[in-house]
C-alpha atoms as a PDB file:
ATOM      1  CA  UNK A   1      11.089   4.935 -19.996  1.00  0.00           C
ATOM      2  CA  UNK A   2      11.745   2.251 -17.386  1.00  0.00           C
ATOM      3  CA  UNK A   3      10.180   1.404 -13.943  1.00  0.00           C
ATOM      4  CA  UNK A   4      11.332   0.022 -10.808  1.00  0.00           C
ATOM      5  CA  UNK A   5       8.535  -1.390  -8.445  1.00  0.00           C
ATOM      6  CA  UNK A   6      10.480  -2.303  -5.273  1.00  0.00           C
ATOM      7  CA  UNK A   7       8.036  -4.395  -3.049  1.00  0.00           C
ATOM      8  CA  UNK A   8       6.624  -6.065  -6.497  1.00  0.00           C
ATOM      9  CA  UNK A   9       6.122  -9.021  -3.937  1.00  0.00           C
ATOM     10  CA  UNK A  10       3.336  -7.249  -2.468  1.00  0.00           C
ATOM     11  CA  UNK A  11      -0.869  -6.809  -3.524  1.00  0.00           C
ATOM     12  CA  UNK A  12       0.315  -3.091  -4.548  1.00  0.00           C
ATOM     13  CA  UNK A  13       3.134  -3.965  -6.466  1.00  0.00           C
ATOM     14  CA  UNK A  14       1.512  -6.662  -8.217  1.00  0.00           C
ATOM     15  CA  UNK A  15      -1.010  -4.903  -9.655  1.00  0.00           C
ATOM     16  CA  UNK A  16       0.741  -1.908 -10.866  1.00  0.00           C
ATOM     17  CA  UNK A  17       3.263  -4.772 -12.670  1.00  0.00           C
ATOM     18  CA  UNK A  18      -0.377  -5.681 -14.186  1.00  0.00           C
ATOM     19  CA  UNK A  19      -1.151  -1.931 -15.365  1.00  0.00           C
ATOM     20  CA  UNK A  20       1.891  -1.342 -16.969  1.00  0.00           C
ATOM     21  CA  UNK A  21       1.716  -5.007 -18.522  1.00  0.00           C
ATOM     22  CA  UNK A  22      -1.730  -4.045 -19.959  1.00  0.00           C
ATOM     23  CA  UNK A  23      -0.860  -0.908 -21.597  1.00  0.00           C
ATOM     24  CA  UNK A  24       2.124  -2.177 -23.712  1.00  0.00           C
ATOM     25  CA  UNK A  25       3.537   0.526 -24.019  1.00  0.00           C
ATOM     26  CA  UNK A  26       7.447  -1.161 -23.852  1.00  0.00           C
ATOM     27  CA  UNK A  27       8.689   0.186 -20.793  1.00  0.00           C
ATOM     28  CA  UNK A  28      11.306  -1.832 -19.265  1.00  0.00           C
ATOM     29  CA  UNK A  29       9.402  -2.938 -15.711  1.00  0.00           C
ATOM     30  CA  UNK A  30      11.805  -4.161 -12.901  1.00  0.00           C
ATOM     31  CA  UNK A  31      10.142  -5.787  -9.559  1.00  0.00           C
ATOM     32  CA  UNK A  32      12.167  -6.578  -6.948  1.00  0.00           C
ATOM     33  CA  UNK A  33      10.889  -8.601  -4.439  1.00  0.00           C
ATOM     34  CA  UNK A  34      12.005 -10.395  -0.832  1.00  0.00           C
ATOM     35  CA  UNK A  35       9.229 -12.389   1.444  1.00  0.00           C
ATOM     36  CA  UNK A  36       6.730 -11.801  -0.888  1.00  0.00           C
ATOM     37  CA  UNK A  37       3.400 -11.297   0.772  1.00  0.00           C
ATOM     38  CA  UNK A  38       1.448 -12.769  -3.242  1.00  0.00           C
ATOM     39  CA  UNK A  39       2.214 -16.187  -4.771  1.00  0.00           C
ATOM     40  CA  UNK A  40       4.598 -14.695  -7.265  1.00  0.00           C
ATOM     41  CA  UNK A  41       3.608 -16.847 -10.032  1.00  0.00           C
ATOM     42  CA  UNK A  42       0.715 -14.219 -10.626  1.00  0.00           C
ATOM     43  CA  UNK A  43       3.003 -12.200 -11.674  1.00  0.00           C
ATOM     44  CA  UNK A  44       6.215 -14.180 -12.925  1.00  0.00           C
ATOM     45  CA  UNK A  45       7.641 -14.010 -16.700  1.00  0.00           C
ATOM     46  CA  UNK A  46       5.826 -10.772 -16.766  1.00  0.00           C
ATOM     47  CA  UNK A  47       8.316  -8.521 -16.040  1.00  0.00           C
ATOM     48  CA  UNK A  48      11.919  -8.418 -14.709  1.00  0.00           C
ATOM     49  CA  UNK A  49      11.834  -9.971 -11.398  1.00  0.00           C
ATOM     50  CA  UNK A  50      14.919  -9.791  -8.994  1.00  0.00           C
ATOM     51  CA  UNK A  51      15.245 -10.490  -5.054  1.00  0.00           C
ATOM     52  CA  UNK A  52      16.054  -7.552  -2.964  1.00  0.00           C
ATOM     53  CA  UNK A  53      16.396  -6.747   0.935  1.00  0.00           C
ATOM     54  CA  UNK A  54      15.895  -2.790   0.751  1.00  0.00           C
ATOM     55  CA  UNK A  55      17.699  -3.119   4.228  1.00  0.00           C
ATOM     56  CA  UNK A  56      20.801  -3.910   2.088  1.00  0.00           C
ATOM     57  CA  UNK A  57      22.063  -0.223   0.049  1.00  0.00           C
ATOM     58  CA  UNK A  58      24.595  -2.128  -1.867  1.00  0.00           C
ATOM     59  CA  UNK A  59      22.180  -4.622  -3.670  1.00  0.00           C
ATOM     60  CA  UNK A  60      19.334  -1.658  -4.163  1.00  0.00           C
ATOM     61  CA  UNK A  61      22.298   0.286  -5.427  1.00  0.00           C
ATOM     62  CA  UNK A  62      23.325  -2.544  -7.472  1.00  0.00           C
ATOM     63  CA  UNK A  63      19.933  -2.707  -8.958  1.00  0.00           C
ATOM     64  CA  UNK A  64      19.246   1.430  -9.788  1.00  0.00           C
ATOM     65  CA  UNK A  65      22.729   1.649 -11.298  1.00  0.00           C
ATOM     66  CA  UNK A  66      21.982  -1.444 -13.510  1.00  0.00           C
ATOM     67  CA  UNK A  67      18.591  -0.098 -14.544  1.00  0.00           C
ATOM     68  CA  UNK A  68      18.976   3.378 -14.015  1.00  0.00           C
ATOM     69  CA  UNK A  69      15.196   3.914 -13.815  1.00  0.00           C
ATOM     70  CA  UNK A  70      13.580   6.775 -15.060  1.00  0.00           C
ATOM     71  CA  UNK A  71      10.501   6.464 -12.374  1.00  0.00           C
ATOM     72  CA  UNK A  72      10.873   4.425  -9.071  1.00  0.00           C
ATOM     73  CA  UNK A  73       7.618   3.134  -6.947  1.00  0.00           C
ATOM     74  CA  UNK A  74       8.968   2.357  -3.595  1.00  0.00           C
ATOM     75  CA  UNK A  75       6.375   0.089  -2.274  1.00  0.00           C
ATOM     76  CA  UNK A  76       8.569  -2.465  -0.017  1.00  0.00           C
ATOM     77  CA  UNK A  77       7.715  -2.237   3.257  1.00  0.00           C
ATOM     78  CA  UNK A  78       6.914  -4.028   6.421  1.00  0.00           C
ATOM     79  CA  UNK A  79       2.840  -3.269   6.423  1.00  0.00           C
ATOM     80  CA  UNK A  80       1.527  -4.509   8.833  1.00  0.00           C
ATOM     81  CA  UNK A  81       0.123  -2.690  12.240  1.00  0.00           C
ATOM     82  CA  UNK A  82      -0.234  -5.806  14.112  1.00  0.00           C
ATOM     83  CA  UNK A  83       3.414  -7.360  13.328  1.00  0.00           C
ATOM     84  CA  UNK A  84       5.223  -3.905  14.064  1.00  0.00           C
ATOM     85  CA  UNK A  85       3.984  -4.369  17.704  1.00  0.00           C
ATOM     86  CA  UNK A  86       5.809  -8.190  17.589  1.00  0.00           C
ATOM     87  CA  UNK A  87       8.970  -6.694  15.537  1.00  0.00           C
ATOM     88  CA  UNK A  88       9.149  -2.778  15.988  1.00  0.00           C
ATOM     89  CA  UNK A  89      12.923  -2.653  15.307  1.00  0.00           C
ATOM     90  CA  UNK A  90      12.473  -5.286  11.797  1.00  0.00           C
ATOM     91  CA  UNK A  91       9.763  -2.638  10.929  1.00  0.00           C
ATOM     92  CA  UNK A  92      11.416   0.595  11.186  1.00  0.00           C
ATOM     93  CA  UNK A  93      14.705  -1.066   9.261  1.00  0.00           C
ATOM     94  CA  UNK A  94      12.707  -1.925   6.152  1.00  0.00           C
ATOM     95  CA  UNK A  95      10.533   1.015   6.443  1.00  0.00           C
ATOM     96  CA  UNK A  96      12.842   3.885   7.421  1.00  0.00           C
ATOM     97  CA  UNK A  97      16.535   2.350   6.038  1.00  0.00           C
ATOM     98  CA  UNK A  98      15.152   0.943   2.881  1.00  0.00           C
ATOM     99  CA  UNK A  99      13.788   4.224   2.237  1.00  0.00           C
ATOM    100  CA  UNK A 100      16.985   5.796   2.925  1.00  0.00           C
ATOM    101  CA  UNK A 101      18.943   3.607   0.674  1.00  0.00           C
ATOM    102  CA  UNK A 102      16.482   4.190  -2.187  1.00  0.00           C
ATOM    103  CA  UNK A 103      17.179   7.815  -2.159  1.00  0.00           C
ATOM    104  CA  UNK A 104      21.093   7.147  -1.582  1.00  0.00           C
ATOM    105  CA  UNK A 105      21.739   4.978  -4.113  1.00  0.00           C
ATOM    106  CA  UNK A 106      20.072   7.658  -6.437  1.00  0.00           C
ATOM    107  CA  UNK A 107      22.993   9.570  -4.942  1.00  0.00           C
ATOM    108  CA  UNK A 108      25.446   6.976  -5.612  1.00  0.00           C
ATOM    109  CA  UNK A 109      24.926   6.896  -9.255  1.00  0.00           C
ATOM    110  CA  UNK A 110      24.696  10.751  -9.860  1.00  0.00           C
ATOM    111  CA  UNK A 111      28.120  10.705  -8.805  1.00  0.00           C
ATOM    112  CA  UNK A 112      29.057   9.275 -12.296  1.00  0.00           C
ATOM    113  CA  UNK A 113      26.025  10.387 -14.132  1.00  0.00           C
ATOM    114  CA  UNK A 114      24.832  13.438 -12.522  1.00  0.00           C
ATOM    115  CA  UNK A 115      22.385  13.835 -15.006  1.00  0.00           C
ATOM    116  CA  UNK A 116      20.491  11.080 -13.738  1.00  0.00           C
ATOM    117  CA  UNK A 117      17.013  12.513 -12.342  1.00  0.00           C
ATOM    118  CA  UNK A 118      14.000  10.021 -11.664  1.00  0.00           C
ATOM    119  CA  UNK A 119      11.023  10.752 -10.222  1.00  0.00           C
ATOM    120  CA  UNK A 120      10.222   8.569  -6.675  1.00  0.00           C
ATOM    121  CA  UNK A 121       6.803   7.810  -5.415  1.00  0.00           C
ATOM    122  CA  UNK A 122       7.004   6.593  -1.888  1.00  0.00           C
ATOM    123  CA  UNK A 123       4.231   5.178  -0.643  1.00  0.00           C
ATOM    124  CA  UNK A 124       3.580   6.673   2.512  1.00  0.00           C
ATOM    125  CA  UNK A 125       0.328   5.513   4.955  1.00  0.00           C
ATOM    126  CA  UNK A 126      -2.765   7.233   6.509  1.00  0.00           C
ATOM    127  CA  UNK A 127      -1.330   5.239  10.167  1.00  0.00           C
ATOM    128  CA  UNK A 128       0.771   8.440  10.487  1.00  0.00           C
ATOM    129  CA  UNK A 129      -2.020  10.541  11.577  1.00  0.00           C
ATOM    130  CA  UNK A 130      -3.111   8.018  14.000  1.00  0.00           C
ATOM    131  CA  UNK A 131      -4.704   9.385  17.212  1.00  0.00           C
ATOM    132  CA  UNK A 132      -5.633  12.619  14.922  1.00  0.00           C
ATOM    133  CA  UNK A 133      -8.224  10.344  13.385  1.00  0.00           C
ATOM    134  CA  UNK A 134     -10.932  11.373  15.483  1.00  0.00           C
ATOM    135  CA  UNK A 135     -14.703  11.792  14.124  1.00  0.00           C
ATOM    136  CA  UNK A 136     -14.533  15.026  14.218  1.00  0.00           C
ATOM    137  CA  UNK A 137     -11.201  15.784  12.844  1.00  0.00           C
ATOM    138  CA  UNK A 138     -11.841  13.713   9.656  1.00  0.00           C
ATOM    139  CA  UNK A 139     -11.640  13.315   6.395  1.00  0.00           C
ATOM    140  CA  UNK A 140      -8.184  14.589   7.454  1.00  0.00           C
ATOM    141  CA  UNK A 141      -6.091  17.002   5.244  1.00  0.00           C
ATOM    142  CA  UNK A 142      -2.422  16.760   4.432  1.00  0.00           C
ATOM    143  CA  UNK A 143      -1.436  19.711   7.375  1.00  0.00           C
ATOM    144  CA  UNK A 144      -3.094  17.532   9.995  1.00  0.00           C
ATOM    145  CA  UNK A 145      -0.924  16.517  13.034  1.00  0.00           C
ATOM    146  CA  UNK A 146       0.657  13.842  12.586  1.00  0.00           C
ATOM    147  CA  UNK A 147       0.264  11.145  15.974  1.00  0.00           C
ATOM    148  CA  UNK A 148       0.952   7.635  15.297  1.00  0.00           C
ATOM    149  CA  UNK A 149      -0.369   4.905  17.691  1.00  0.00           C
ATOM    150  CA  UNK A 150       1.876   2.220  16.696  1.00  0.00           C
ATOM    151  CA  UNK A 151       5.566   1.475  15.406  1.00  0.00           C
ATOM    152  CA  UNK A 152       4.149   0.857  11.769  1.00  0.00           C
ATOM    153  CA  UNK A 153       2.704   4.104  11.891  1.00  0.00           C
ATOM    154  CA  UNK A 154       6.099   6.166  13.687  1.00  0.00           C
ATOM    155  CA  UNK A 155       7.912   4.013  10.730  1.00  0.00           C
ATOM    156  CA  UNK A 156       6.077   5.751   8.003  1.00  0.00           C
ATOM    157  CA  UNK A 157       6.257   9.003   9.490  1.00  0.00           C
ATOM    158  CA  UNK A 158       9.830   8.771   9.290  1.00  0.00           C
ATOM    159  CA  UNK A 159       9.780   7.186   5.621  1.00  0.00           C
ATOM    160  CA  UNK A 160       7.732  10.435   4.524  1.00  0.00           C
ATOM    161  CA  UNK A 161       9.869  13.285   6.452  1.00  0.00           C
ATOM    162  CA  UNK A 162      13.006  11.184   4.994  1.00  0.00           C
ATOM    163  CA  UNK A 163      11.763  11.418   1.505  1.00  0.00           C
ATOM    164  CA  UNK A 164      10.446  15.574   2.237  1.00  0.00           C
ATOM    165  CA  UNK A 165      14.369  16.093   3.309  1.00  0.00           C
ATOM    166  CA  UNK A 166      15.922  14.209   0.416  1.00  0.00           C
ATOM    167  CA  UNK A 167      13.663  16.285  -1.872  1.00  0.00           C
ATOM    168  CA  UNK A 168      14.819  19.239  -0.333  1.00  0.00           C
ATOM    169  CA  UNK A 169      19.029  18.529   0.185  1.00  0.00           C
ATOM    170  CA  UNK A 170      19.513  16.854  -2.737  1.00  0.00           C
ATOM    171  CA  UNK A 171      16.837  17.654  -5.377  1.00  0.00           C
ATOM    172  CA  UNK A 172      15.585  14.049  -5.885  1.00  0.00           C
ATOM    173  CA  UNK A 173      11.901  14.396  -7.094  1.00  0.00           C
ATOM    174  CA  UNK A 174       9.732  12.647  -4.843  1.00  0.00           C
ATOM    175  CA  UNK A 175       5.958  12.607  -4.572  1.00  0.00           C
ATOM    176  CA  UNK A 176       4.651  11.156  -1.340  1.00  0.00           C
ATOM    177  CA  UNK A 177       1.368   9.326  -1.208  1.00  0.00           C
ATOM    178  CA  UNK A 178      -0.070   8.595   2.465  1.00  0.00           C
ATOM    179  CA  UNK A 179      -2.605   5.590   1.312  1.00  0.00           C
ATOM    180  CA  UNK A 180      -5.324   4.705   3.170  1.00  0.00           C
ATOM    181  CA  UNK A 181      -7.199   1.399   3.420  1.00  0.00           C
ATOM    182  CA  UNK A 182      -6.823  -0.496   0.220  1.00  0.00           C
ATOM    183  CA  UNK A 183      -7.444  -3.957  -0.224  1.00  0.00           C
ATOM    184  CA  UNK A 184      -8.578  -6.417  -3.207  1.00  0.00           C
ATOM    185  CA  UNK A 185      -7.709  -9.618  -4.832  1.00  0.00           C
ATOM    186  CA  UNK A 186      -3.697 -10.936  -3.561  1.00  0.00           C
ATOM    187  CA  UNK A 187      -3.972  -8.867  -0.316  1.00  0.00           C
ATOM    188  CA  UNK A 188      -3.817 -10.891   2.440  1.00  0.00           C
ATOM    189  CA  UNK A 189      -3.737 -10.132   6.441  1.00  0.00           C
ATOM    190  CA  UNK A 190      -6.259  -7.126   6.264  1.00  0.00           C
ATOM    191  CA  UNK A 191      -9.941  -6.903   7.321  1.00  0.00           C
ATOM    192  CA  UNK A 192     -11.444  -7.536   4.132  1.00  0.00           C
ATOM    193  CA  UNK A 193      -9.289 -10.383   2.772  1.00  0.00           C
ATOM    194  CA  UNK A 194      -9.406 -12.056   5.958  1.00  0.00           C
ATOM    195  CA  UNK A 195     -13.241 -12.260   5.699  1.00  0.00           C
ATOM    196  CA  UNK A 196     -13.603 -12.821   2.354  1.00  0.00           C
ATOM    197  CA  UNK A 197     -10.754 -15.536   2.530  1.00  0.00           C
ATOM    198  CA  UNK A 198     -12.927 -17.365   5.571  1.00  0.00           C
ATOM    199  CA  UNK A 199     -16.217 -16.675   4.022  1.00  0.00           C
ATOM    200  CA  UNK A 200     -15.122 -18.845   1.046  1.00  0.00           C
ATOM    201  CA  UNK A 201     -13.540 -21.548   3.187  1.00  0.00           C
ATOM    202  CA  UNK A 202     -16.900 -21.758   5.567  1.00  0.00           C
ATOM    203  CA  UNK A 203     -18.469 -21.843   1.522  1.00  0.00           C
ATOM    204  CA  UNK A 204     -15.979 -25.171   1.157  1.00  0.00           C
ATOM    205  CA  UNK A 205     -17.096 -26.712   4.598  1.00  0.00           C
ATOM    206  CA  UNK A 206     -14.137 -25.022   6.240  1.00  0.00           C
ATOM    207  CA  UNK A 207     -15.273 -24.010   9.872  1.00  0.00           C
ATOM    208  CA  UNK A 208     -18.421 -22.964  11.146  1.00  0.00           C
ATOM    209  CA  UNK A 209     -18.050 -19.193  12.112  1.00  0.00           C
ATOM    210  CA  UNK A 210     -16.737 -15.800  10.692  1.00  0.00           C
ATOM    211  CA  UNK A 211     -14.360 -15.059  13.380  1.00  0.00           C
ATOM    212  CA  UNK A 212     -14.084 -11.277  13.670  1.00  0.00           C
ATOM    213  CA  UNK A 213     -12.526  -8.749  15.718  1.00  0.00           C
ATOM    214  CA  UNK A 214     -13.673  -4.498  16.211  1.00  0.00           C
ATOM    215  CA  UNK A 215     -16.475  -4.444  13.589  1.00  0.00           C
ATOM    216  CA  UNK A 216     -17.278  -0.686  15.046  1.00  0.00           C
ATOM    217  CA  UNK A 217     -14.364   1.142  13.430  1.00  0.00           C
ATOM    218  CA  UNK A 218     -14.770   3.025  10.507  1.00  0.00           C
ATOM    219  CA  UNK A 219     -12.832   3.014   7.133  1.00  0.00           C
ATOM    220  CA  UNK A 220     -12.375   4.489   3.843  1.00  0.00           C
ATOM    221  CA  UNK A 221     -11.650   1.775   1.581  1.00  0.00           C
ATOM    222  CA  UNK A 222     -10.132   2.217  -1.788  1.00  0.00           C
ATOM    223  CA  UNK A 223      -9.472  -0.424  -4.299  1.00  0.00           C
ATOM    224  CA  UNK A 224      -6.158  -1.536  -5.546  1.00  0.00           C
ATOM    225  CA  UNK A 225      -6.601  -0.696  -9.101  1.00  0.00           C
ATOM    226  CA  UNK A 226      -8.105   2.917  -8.189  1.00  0.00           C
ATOM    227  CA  UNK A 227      -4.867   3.003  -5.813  1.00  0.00           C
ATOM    228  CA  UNK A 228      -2.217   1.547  -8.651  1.00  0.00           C
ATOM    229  CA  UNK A 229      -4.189   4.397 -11.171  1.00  0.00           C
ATOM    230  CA  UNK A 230      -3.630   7.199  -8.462  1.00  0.00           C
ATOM    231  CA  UNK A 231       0.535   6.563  -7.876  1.00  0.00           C
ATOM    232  CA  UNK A 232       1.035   6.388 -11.970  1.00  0.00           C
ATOM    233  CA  UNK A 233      -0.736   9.914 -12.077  1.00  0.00           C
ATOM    234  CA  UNK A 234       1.396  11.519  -9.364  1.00  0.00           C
ATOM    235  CA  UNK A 235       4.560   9.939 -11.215  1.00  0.00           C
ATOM    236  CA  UNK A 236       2.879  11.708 -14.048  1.00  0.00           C
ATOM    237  CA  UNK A 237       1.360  15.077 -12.540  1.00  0.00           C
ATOM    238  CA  UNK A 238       2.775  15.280  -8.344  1.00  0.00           C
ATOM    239  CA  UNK A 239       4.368  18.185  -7.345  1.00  0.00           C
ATOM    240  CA  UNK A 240       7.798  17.107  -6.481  1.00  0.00           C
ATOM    241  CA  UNK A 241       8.300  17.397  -2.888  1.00  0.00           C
ATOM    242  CA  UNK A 242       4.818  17.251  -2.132  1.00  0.00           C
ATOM    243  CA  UNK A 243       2.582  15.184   0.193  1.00  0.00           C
ATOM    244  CA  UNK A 244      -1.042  13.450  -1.192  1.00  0.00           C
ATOM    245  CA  UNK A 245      -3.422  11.710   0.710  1.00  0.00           C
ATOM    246  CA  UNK A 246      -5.491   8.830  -1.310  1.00  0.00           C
ATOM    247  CA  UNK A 247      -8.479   8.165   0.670  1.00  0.00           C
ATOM    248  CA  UNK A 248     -11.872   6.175  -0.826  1.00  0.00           C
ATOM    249  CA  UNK A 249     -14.997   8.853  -0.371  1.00  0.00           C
ATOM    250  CA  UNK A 250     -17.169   6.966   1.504  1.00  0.00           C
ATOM    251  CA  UNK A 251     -16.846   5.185   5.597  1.00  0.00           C
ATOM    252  CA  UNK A 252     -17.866   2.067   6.099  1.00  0.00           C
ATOM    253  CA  UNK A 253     -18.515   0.211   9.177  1.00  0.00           C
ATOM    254  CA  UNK A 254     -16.314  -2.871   9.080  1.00  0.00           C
ATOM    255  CA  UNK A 255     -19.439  -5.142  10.039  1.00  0.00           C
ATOM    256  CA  UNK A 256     -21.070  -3.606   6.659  1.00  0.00           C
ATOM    257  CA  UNK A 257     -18.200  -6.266   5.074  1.00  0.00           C
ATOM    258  CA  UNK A 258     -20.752  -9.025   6.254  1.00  0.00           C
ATOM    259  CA  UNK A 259     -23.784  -8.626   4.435  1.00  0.00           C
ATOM    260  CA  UNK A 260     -21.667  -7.504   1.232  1.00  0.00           C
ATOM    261  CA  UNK A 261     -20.051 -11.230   1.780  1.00  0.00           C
ATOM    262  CA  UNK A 262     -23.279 -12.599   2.526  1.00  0.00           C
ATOM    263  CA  UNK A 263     -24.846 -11.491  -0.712  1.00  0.00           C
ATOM    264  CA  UNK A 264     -22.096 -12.850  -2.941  1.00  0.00           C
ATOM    265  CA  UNK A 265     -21.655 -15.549  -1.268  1.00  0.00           C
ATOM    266  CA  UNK A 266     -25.273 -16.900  -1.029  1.00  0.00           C
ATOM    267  CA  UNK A 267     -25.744 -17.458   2.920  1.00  0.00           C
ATOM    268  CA  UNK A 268     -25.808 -16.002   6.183  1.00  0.00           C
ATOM    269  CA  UNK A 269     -23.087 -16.113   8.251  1.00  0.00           C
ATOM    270  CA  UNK A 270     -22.281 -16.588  12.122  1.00  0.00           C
ATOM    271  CA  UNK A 271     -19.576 -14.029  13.720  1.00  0.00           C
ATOM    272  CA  UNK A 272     -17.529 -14.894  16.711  1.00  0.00           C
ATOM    273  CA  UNK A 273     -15.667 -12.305  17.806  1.00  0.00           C
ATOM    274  CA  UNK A 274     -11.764 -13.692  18.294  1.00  0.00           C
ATOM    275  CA  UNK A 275      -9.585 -11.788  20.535  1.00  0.00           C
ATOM    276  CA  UNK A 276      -6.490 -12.027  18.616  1.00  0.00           C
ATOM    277  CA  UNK A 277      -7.969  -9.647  16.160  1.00  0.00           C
ATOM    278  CA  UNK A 278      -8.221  -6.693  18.765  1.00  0.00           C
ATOM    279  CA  UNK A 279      -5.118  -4.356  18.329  1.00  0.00           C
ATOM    280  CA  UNK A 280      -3.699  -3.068  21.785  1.00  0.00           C
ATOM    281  CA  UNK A 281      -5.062   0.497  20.149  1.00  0.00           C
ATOM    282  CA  UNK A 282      -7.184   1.053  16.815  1.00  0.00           C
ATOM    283  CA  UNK A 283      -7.913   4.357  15.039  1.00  0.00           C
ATOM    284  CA  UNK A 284     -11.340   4.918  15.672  1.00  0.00           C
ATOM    285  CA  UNK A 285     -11.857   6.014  11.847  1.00  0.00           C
ATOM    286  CA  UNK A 286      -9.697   6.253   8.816  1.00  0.00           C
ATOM    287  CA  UNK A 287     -10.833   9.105   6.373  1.00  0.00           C
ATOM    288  CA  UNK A 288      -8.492  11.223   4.449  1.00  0.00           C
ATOM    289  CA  UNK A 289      -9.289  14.317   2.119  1.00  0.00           C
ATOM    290  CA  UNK A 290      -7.981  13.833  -1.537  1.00  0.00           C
ATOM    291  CA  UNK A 291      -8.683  17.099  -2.437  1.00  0.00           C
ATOM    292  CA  UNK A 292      -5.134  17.598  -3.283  1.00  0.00           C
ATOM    293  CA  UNK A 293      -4.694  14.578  -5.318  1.00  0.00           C
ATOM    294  CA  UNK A 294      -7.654  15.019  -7.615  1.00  0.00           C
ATOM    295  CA  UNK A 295      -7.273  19.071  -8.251  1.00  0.00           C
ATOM    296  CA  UNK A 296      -3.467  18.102  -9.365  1.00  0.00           C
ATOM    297  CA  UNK A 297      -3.964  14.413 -11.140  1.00  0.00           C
ATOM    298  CA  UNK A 298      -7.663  14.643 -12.136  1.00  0.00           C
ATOM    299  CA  UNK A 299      -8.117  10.965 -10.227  1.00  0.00           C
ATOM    300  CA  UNK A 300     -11.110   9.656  -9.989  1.00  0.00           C
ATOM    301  CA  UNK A 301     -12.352   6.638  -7.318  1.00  0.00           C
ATOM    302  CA  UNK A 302     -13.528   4.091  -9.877  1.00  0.00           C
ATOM    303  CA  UNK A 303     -14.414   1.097  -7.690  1.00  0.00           C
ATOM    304  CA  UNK A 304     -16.933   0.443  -5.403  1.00  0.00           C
ATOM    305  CA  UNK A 305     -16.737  -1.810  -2.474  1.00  0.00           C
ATOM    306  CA  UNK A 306     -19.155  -4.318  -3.581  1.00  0.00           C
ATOM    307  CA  UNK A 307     -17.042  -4.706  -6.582  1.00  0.00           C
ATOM    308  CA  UNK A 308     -13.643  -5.335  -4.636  1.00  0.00           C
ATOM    309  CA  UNK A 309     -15.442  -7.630  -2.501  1.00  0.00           C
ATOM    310  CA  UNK A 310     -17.154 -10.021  -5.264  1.00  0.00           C
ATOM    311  CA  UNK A 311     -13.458  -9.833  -7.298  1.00  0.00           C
ATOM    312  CA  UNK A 312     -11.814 -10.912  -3.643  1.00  0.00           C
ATOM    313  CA  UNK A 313     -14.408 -13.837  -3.391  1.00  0.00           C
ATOM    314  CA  UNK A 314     -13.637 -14.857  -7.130  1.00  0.00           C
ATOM    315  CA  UNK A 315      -9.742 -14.648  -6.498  1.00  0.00           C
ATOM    316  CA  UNK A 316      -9.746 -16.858  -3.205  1.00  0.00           C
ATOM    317  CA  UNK A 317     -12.348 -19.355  -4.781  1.00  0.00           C
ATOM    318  CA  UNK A 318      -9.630 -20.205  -7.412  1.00  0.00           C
ATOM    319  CA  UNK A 319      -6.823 -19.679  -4.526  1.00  0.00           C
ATOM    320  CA  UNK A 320      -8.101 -22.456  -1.947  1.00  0.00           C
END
């Protein structure tokens, strides 16, 4: 068996290069990496490690025909809400071509080895449902409509339909996962580790306020590790071709962050609410249904927020 974690760069990536790491079982793990969003020496002389633009088909062909992996997690992308408003067309190259040159280079090779048949998880995002997140439309289901309010989300969209029709044309068994919120230690630029990343500077004397944006919407949160543990059983256990939403089973407010924070951290702390954090539109609530996932994998949520959150706190106290 070997494994090819494109995106390894990334809090995702990172921590499935951990799992696999921790189970010995001597598969051959490849991470390819560009930008990377984690300070890659977390992760360095654990696995193979090569640079990669998944804009580029030539070097992600380059790397599959070298490696020939038997299962590929396609995590790369460009994940970010906020920056797809500031670079729409940068986020629907990596997002929508990279995914497209994953699945042809898998073409590419069977042309000399047309027995070659991995299995590709994409990793997909709850932002395609978008303005179907409503209160009363949610935990959403798989058949829901799917409405994105932002490029990120119209990128994914197309990443998922591309993957449906390459399953379809040309056979290639792909699972796709539509994550929801998932954060925990090495993500950076999301809700949680941008408070727990300022709580524990304000803890060093850094500043005097948590600034905050919308602490009114309402997530599902899901840990890293329960998300890393839910893409290595659909590898295992998906039905090819199909969709899977993987959704944490309980909303929070994002103001319920603060007294989590507060509690680990020993003090109260004063919010200021900074406008840069309001997004031109937000998805009133993020809550999927994983019925699907756990009838067909047997997944279970392990985690609990308070968890994530103390193991965030611990990570940036040895980060800053």
């Amino acid at each position: 068996m070997s494994i090819l974690i494109t995106g390894a760069g990334g809090m995702v990536g990172s921590h499935m290069i951990d799992r696999f790491v921790g189970q010995g079982k001597g598969a051959e793990v490849v991470g390819t990496f560009y930008k990377p969003t984690i300070d890659l020496n977390d992760i360095k002389g654990k696995v193979i490690l090569m640079e990669c633009d998944v804009r580029y088909l030539g070097r992600v062909h380059e790397i599959i025909e070298a490696r020939k992996p038997t299962r590929i997690f396609h995590l790369a992308a460009q994940s970010y809400p906020t920056v797809s408003w500031e670079r729409p067309q940068e986020t629907m190259e990596i997002n929508a071509t990279g995914t497209i040159n994953v699945f042809e280079a898998i073409k590419m090779v069977r042309r000399n080895d047309p027995g070659y048949n991995p299995v590709v998880v994409v990793a997909c995002s709850s932002a395609e449902y978008g303005a179907s997140l409503t209160p009363e439309n949610t935990p959403v289901v798989e058949d829901t409509t799917l409405l994105p309010l932002h490029p990120y989300g119209v990128s994914k969209v197309a990443q998922d339909l591309l993957s449906f029709q390459y399953w379809q044309s040309d056979g290639i068994r792909c699972i796709r996962a539509r994550i929801f919120n998932t954060t925990g230690p090495r993500k950076v630029n999301d809700v949680t580790a941008d408070f727990t990343m300022r709580a524990v500077m304000l803890e060093k004397g850094k500043g005097e306020a948590l600034e905050v944006g919308n602490l009114e919407t309402r997530r599902a949160i899901t840990d890293v590790r329960d998300l890393v543990t839910a893409l290595i059983l659909l590898s295992e256990k998906g039905r090819w071709g199909e969709v899977y939403n993987i959704s944490g089973e309980r909303v929070y407010r994002i103001a319920d962050l603060i007294p989590m924070i507060e509690a680990e951290i020993g003090r109260k702390l004063e919010t200021r609410v900074n406008p840069k954090f309001l997004r031109p539109t937000d998805e009133p609530i993020i809550f999927g249904d994983s019925s699907r996932l756990k009838a067909d994998t047997g997944w279970v949520q392990e985690y609990t927020l308070d968890q994530t959150v103390k193991d965030m706190i611990a990570y940036w106290r040895t980060k800053l």
